[in-house]
N, C-alpha and C. Protein backbone atom coordinates (compact mmCIF):
# COMPACT_ATOMS: atom_id res chain seq x y z
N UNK A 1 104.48 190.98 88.78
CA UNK A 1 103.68 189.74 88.71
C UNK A 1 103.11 189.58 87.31
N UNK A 2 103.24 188.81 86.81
CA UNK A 2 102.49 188.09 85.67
C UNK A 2 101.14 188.38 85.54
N UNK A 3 100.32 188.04 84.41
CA UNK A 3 99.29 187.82 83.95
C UNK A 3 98.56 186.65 84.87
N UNK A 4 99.03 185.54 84.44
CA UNK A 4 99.14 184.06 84.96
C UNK A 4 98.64 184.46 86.54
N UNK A 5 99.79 185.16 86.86
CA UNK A 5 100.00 184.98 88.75
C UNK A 5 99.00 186.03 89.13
N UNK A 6 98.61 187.25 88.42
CA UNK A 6 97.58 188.54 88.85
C UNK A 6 95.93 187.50 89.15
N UNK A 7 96.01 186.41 88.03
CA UNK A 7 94.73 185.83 87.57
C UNK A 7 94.35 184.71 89.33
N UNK A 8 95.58 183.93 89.45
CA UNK A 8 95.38 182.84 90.39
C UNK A 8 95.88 183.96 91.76
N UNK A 9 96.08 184.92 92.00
CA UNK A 9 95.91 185.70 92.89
C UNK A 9 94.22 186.28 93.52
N UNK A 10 93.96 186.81 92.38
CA UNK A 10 92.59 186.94 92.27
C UNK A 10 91.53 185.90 92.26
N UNK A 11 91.76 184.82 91.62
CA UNK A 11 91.32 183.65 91.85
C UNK A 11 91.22 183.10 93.91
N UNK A 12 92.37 183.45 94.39
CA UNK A 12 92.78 182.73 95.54
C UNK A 12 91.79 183.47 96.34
N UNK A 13 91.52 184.91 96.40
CA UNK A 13 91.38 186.01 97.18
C UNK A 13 89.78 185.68 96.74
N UNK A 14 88.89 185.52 96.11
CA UNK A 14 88.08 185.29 95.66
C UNK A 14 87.25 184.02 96.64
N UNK A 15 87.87 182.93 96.41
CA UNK A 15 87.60 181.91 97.45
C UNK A 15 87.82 181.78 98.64
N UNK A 16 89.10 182.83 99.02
CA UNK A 16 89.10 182.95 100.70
C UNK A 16 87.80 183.72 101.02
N UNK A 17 87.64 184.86 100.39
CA UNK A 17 85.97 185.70 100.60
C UNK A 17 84.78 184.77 100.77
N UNK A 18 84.71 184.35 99.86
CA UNK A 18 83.37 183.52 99.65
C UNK A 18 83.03 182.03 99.92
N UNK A 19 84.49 181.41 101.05
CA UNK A 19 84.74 180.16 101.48
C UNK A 19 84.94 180.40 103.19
N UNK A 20 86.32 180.86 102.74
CA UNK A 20 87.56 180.59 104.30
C UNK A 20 86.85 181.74 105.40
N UNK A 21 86.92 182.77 104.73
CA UNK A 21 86.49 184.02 105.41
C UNK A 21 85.06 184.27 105.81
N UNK A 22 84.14 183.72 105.23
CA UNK A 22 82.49 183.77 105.42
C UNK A 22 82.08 182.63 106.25
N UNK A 23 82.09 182.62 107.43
CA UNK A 23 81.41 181.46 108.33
C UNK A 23 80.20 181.52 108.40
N UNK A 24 79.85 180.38 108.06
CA UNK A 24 78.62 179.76 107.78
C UNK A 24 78.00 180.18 109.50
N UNK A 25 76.31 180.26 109.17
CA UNK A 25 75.35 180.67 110.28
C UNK A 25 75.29 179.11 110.82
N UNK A 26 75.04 179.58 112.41
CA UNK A 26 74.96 178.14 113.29
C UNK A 26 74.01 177.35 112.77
N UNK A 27 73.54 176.31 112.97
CA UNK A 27 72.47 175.57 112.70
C UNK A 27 71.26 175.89 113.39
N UNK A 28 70.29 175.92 112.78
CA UNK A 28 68.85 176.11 113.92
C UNK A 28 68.71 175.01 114.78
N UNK A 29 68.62 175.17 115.78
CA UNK A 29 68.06 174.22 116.78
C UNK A 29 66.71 173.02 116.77
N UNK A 30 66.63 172.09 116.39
CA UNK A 30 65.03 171.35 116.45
C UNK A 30 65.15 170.82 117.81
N UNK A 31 63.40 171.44 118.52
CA UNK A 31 63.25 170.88 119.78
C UNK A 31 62.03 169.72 119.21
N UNK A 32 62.46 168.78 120.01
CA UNK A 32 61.75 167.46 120.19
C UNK A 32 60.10 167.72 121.15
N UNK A 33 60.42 168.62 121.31
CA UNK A 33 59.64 168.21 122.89
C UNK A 33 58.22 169.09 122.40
N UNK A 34 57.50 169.43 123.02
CA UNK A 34 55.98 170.24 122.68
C UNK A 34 55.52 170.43 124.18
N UNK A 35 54.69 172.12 123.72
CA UNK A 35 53.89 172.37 125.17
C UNK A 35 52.44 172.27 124.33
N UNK A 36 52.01 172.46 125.33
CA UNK A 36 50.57 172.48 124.78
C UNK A 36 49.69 173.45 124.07
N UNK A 37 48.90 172.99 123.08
CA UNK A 37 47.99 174.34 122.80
C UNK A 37 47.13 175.06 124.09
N UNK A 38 47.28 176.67 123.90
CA UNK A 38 46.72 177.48 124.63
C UNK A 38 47.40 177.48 126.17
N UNK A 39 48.76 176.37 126.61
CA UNK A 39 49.84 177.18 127.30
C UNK A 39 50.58 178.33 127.27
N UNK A 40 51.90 178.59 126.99
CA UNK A 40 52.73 179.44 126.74
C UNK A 40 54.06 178.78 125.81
N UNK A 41 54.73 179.68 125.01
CA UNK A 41 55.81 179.72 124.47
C UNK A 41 56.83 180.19 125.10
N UNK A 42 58.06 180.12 124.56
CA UNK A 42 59.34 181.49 124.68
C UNK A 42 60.00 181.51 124.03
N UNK A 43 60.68 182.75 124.24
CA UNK A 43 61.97 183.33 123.27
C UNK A 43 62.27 184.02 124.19
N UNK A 44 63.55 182.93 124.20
CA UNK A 44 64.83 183.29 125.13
C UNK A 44 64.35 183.60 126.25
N UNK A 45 64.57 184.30 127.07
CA UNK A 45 63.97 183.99 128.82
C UNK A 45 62.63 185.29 128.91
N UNK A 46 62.09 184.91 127.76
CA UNK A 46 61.14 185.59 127.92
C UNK A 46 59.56 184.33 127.48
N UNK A 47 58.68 184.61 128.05
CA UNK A 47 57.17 183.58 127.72
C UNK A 47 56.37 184.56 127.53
N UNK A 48 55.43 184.21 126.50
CA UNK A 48 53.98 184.40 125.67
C UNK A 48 52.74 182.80 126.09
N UNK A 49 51.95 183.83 126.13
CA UNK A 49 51.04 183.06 126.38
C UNK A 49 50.50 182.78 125.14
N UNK A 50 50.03 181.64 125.21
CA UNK A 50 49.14 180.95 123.55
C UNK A 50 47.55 181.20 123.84
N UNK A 51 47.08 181.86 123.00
CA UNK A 51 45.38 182.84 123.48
C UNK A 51 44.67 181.34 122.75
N UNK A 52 43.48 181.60 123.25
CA UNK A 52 42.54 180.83 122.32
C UNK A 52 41.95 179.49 122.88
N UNK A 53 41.07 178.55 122.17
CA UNK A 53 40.79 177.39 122.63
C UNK A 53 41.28 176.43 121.73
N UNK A 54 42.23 175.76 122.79
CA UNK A 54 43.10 174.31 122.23
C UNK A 54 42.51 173.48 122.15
N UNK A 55 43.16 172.90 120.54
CA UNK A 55 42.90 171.88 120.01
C UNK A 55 43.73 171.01 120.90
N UNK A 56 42.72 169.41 121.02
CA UNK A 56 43.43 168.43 120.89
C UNK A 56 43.25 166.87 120.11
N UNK A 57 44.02 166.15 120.97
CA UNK A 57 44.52 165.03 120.04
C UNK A 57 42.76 164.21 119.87
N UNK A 58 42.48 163.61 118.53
CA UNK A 58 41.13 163.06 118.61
C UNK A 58 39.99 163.65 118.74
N UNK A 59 39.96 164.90 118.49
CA UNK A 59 39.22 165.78 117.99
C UNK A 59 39.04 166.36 116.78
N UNK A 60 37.97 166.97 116.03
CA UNK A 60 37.96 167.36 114.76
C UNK A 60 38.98 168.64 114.65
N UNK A 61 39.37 169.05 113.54
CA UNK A 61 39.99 170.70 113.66
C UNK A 61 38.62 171.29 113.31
N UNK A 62 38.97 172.54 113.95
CA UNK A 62 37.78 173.53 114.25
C UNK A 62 37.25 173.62 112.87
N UNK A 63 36.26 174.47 112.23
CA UNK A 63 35.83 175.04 111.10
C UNK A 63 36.18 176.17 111.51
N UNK A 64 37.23 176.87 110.26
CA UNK A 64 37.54 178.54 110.20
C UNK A 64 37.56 178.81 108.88
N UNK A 65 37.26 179.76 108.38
CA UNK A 65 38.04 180.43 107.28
C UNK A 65 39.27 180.87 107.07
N UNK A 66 40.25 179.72 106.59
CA UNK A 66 41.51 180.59 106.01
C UNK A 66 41.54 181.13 104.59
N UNK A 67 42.39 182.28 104.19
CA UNK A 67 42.41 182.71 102.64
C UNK A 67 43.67 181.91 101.90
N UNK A 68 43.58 181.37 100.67
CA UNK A 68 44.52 180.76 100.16
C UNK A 68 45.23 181.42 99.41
N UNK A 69 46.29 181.53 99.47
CA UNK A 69 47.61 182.34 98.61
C UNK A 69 47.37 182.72 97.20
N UNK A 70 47.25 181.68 96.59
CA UNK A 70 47.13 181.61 95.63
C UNK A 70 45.89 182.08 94.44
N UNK A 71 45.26 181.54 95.21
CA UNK A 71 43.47 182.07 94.70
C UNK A 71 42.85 183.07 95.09
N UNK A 72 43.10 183.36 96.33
CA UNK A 72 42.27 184.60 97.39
C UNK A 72 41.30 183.71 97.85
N UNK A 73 40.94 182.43 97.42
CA UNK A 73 39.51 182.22 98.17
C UNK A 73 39.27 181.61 99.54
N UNK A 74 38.30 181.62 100.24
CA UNK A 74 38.25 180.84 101.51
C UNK A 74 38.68 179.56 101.67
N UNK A 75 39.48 178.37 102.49
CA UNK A 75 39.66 177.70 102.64
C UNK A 75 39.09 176.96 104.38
N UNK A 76 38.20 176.04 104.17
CA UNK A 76 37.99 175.86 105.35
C UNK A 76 38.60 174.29 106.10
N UNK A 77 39.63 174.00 105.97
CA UNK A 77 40.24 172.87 106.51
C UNK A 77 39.49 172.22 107.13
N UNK A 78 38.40 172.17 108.19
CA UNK A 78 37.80 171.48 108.82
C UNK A 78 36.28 170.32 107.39
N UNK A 79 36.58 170.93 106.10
CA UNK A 79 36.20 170.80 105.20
C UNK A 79 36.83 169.52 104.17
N UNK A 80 38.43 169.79 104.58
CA UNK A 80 38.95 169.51 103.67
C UNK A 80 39.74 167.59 103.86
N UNK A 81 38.33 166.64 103.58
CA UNK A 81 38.63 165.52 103.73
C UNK A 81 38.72 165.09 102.97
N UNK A 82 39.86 163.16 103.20
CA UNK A 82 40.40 162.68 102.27
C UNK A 82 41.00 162.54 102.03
N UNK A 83 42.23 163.78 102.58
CA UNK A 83 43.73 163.40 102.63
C UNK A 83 44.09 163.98 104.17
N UNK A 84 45.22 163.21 104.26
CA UNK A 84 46.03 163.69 105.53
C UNK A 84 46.50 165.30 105.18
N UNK A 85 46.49 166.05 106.08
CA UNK A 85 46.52 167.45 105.95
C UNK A 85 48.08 167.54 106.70
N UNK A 86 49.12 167.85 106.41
CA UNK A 86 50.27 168.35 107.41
C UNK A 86 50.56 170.03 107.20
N UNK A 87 49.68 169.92 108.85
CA UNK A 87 50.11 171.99 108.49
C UNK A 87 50.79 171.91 109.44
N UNK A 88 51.96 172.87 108.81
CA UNK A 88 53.09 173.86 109.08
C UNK A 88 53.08 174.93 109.41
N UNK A 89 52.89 175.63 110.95
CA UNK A 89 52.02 176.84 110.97
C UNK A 89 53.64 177.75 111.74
N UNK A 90 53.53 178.53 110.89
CA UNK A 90 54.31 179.77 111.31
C UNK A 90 54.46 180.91 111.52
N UNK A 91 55.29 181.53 112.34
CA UNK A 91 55.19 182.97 112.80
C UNK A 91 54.75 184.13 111.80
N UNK A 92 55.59 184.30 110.90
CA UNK A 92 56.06 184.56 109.67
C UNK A 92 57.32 184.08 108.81
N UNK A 93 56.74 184.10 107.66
CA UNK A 93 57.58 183.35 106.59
C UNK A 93 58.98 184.62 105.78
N UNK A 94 58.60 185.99 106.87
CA UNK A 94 60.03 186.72 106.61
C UNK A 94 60.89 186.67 107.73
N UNK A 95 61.12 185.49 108.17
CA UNK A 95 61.78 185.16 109.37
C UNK A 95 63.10 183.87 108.90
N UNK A 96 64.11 183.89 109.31
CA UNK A 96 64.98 182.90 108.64
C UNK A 96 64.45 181.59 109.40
N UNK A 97 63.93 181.48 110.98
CA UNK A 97 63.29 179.92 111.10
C UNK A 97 62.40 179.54 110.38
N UNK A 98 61.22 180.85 109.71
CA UNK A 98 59.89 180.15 109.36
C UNK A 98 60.74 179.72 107.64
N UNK A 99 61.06 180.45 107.07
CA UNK A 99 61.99 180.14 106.15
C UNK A 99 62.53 178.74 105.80
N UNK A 100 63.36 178.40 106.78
CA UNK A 100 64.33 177.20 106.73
C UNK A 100 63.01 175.73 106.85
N UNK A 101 61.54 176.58 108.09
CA UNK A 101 60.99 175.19 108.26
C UNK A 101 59.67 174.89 106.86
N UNK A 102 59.90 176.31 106.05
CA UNK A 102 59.00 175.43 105.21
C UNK A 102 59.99 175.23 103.94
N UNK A 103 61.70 175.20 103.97
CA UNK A 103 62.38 174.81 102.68
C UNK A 103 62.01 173.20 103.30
N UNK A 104 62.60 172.88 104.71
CA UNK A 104 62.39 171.61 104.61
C UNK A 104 60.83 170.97 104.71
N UNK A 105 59.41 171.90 104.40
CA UNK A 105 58.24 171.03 104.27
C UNK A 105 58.51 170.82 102.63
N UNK A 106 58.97 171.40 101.84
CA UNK A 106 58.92 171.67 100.29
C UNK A 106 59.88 170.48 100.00
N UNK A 107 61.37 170.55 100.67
CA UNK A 107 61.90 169.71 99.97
C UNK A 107 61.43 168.72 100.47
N UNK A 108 61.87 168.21 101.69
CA UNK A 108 62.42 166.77 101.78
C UNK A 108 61.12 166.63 102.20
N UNK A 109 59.76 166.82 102.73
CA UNK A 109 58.63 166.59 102.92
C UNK A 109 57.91 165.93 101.08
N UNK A 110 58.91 166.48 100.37
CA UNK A 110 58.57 166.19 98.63
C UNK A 110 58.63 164.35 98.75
N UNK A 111 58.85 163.66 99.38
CA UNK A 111 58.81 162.09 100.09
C UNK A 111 57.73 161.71 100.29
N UNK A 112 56.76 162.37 100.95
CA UNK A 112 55.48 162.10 100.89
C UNK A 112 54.66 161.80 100.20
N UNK A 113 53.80 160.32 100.26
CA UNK A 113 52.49 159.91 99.72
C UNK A 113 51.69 161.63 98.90
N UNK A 114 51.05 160.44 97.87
CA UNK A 114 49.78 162.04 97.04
C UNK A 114 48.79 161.98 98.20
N UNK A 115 48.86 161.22 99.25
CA UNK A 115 47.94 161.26 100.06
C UNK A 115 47.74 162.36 101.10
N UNK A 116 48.79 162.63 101.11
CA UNK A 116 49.17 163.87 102.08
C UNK A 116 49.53 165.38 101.73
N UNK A 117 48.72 166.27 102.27
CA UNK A 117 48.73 167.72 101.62
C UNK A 117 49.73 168.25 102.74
N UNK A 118 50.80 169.08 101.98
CA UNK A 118 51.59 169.85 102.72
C UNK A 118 50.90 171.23 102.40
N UNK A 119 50.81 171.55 103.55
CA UNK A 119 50.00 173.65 103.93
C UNK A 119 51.03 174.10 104.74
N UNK A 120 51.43 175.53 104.48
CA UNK A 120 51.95 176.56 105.55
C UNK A 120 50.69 176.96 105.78
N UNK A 121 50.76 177.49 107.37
CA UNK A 121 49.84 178.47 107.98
C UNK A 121 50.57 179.38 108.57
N UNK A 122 50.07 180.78 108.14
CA UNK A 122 50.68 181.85 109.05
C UNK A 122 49.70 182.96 108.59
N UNK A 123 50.43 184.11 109.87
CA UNK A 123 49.53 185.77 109.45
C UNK A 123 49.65 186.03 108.42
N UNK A 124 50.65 185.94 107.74
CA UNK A 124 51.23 187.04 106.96
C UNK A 124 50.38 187.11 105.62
N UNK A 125 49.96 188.36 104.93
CA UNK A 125 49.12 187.95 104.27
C UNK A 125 49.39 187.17 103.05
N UNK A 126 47.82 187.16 102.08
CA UNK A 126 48.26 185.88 101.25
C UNK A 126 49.31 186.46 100.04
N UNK A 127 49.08 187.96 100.00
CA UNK A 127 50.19 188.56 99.09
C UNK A 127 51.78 188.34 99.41
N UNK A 128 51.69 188.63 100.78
CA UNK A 128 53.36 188.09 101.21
C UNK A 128 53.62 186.62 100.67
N UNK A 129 52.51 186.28 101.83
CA UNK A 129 52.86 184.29 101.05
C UNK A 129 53.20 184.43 99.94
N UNK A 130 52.30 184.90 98.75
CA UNK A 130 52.71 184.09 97.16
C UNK A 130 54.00 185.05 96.71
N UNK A 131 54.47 186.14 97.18
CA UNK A 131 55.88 186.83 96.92
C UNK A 131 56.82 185.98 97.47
N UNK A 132 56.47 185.05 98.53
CA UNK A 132 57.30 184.19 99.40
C UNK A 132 57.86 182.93 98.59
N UNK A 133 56.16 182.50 98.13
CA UNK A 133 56.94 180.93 97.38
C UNK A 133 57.56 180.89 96.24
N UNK A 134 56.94 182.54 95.13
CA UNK A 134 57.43 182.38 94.30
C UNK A 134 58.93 182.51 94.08
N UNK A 135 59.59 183.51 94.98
CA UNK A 135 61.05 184.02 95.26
C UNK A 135 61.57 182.65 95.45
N UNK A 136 61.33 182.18 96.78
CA UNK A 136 62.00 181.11 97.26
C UNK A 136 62.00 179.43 96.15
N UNK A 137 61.04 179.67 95.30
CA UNK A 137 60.98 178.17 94.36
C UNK A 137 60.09 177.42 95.25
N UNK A 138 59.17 177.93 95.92
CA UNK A 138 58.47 176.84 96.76
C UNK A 138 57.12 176.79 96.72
N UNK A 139 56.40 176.71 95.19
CA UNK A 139 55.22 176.56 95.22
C UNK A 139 54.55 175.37 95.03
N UNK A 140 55.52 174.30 95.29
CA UNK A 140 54.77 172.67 95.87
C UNK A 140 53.77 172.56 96.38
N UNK A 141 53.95 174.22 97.48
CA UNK A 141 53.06 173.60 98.69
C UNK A 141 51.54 174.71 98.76
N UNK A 142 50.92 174.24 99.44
CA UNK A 142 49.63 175.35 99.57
C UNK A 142 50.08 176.25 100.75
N UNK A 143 49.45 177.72 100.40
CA UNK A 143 49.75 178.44 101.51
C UNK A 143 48.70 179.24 101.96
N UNK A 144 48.36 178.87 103.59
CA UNK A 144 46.88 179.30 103.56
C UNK A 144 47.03 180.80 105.14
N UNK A 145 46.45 181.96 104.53
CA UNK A 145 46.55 182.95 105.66
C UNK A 145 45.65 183.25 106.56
N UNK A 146 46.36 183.50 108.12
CA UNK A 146 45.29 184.07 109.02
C UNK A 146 45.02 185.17 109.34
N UNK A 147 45.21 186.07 108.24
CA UNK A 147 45.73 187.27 108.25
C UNK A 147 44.62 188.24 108.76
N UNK A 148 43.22 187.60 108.50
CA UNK A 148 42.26 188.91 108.81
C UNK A 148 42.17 188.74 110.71
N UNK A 149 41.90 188.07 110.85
CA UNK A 149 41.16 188.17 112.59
C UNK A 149 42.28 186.83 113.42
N UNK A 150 42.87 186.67 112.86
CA UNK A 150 43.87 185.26 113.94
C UNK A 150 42.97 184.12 114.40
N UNK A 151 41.62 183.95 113.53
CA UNK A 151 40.97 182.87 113.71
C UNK A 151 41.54 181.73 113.73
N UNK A 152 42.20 181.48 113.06
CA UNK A 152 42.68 180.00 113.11
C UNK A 152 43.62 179.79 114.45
N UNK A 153 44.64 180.61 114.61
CA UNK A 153 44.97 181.11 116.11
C UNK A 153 44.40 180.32 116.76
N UNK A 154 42.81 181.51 117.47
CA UNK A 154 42.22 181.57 118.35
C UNK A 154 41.51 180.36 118.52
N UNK A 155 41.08 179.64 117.51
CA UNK A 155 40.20 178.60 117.48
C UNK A 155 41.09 177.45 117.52
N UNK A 156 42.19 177.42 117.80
CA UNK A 156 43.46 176.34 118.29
C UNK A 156 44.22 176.71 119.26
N UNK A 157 44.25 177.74 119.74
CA UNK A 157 45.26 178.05 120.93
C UNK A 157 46.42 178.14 120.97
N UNK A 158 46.84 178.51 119.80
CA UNK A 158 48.04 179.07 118.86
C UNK A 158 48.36 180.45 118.71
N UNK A 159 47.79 181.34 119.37
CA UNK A 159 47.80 182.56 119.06
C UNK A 159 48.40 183.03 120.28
N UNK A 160 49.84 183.38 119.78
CA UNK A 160 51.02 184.30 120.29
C UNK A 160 50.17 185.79 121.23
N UNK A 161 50.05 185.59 122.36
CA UNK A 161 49.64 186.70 122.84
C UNK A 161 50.76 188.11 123.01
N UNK A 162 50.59 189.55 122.92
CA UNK A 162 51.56 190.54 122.20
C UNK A 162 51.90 190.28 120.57
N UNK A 163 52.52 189.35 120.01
CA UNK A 163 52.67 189.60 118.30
C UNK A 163 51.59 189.49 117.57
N UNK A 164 50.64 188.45 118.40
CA UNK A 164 49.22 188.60 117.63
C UNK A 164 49.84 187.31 116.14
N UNK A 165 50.81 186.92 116.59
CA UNK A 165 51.28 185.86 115.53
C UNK A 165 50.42 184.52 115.51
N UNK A 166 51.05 183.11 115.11
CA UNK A 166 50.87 182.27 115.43
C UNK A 166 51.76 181.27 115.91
N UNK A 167 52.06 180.28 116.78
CA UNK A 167 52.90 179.81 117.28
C UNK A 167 53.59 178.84 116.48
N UNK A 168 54.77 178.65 116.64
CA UNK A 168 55.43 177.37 115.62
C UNK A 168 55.26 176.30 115.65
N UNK A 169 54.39 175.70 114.85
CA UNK A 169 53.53 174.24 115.39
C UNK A 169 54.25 173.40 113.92
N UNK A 170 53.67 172.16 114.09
CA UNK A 170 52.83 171.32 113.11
C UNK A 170 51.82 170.64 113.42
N UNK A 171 50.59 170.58 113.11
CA UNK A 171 49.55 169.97 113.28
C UNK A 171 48.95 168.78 112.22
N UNK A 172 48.94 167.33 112.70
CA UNK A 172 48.16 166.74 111.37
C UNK A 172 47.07 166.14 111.79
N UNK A 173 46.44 166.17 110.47
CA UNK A 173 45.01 165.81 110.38
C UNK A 173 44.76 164.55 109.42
N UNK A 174 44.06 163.64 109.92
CA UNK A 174 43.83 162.54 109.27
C UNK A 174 42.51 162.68 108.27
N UNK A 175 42.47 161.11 107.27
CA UNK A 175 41.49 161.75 106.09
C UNK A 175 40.21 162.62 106.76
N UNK A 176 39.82 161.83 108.17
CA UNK A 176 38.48 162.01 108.20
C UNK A 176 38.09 163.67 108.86
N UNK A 177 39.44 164.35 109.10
CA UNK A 177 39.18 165.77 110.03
C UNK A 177 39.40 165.71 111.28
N UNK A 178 40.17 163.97 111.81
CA UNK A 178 40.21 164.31 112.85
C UNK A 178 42.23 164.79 113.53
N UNK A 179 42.19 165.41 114.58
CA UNK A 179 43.76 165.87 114.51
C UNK A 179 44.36 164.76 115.63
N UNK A 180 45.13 164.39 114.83
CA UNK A 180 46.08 163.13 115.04
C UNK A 180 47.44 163.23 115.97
N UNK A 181 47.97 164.35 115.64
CA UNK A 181 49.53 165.05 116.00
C UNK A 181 49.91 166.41 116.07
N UNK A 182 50.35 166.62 117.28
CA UNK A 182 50.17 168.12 117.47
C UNK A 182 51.70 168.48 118.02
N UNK A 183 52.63 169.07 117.51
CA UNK A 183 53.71 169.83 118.24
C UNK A 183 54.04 171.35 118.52
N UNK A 184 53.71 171.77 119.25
CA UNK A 184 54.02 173.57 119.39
C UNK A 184 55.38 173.50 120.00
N UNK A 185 56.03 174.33 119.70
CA UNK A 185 57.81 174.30 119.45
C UNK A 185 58.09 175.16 120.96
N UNK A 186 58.51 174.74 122.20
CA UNK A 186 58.51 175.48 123.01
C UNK A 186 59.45 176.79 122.89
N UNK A 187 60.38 176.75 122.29
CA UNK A 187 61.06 177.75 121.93
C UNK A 187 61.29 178.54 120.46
N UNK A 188 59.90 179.39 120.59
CA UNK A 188 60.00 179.81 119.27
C UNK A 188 60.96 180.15 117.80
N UNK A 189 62.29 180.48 118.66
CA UNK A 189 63.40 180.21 117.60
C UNK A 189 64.19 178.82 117.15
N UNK A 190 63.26 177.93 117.42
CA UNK A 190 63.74 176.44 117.25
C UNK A 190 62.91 175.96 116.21
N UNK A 191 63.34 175.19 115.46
CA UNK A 191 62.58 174.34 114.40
C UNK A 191 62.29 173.55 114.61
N UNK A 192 60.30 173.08 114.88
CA UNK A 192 59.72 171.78 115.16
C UNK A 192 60.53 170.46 114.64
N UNK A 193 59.97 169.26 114.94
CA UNK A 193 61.00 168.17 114.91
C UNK A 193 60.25 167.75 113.47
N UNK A 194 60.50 167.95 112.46
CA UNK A 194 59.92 167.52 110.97
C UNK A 194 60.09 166.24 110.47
N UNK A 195 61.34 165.06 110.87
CA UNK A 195 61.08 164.23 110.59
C UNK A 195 60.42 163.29 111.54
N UNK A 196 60.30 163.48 112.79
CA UNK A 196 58.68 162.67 113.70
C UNK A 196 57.62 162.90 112.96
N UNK A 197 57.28 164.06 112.41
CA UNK A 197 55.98 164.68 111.71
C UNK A 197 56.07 163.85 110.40
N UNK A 198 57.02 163.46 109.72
CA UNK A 198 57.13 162.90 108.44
C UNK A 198 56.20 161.37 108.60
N UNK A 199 57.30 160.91 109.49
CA UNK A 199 56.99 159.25 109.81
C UNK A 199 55.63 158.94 110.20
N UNK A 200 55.09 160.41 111.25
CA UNK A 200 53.37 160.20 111.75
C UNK A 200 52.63 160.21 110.20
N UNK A 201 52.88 161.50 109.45
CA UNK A 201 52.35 161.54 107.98
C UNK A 201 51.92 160.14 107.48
N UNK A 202 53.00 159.77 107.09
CA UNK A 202 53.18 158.21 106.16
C UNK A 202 52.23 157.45 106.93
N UNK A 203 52.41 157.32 108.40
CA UNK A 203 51.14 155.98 109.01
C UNK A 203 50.15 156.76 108.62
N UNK A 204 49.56 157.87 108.68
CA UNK A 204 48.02 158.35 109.10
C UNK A 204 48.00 157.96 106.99
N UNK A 205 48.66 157.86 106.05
CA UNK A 205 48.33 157.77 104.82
C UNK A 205 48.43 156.54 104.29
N UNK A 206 48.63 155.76 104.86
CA UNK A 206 48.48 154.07 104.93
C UNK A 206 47.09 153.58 104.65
C-alpha cells in the first residue's frame, strides 16, 4: 500500500471510531407533568418521599440562607427582589441529567430578558459548583448551595428523603418574592420541561 492509501486508510478508520462506531447516548427524557412539593418522587420503580414544608403557588419563597459559589457569602432569595428569579434546583451537578439541565439554563435560557436571574440550586458544595461552571464554560449563571443543613430543601419540600438531595425542580419567582411556577420532575432521571419555564419567565418579566 502506498503512502497516499496508508494515509486515507487511517483517515477512514479514524472516522468509523469516532462517527459510525460510537453511538451516540439516548436522549434524556423531559416530563411535562409535576407532583407536588413535599409528595414523593421516583427513580425507576422505586419512590422517595419529598421531606419538608411545601411551597406553593402565590406565596412568598421562604427566607433561608443559601451560600453563593462564587463569593462564599449568604444569599437569601426570599430577599432578592426586582427581578424574576428562575431556579433550577438539582440533585447534583456531577450527574449527566443535572449537567445537561443546567447546559440548557446557560445556553438557550441565554434568551432571556436582564430581567430575569438564572440560579442553579443544589447540595453540592459551593466548591464543587464553581469547579463545575468553570470546567463546563458555564459561569452565566449564579450558583447558589444547600450544602450545610438542606434548608432550602426543607423549607420547600424538596428534600429527597434517603439522599438527603434536592429534588429536580424549577421554581420561579416574580419581582415581588412571590412564587409563580413550580415543577418537581416526577421522575428524577428526566429533565424538567425548560421551555414551559422559559415562556412563564418572559410573562412574569413583562
Amino acid at each position: 500500500m502506498s503512502n497516499a492509501g496508508i494515509l486515507v486508510f487511517i483517515a477512514t478508520l479514524f472516522l468509523l471510531v469516532t462517527t459510525g462506531c460510537a453511538s451516540a447516548p439516548p436522549p434524556i427524557p423531559v416530563d411535562r407533568g409535576s407532583v407536588n412539593p413535599g409528595s414523593s418522587v421516583a427513580r425507576g420503580e422505586k419512590r422517595f418521599k419529598l421531606l419538608g414544608s411545601p411551597i406553593s403557588l402565590g406565596k412568598p419563597l421562604p427566607s433561608v440562607l443559601l451560600v453563593d459559589a462564587m463569593s462564599m457569602k449568604d444569599v437569601d432569595l426570599s430577599q432578592e427582589k426586582g427581578s424574576v428569579l428562575f431556579l433550577s434546583v438539582v440533585p447534583s451537578l456531577d450527574t449527566p441529567v443535572c449537567d445537561a439541565q443546567t447546559h440548557v439554563l446557560a445556553e438557550q435560557g441565554g434568551a432571556l430578558t436582564a430581567g430575569v436571574r438564572r440560579i442553579t440550586v443544589s447540595r453540592d458544595t459551593p466548591f464543587a459548583q464553581k469547579r463545575f461552571a468553570q470546567a463546563a464554560k458555564l459561569t452565566n449563571l449564579q450558583y447558589l448551595s444547600d450544602y450545610k443543613e438542606g434548608t432550602f430543601g426543607r423549607s420547600t419540600g424538596l428534600l429527597v428523603e434517603g439522599s438527603m438531595l434536592l429534588a429536580r425542580s424549577v421554581v420561579l419567582v416574580d419581582a415581588q418574592g412571590i412564587v409563580r411556577y413550580i415543577q418537581v420532575v416526577p421522575e428524577m432521571g428526566h429533565l424538567p420541561d425548560m421551555e414551559t419555564a422559559f415562556e412563564k419567565a418572559r410573562e412574569l418579566a413583562r
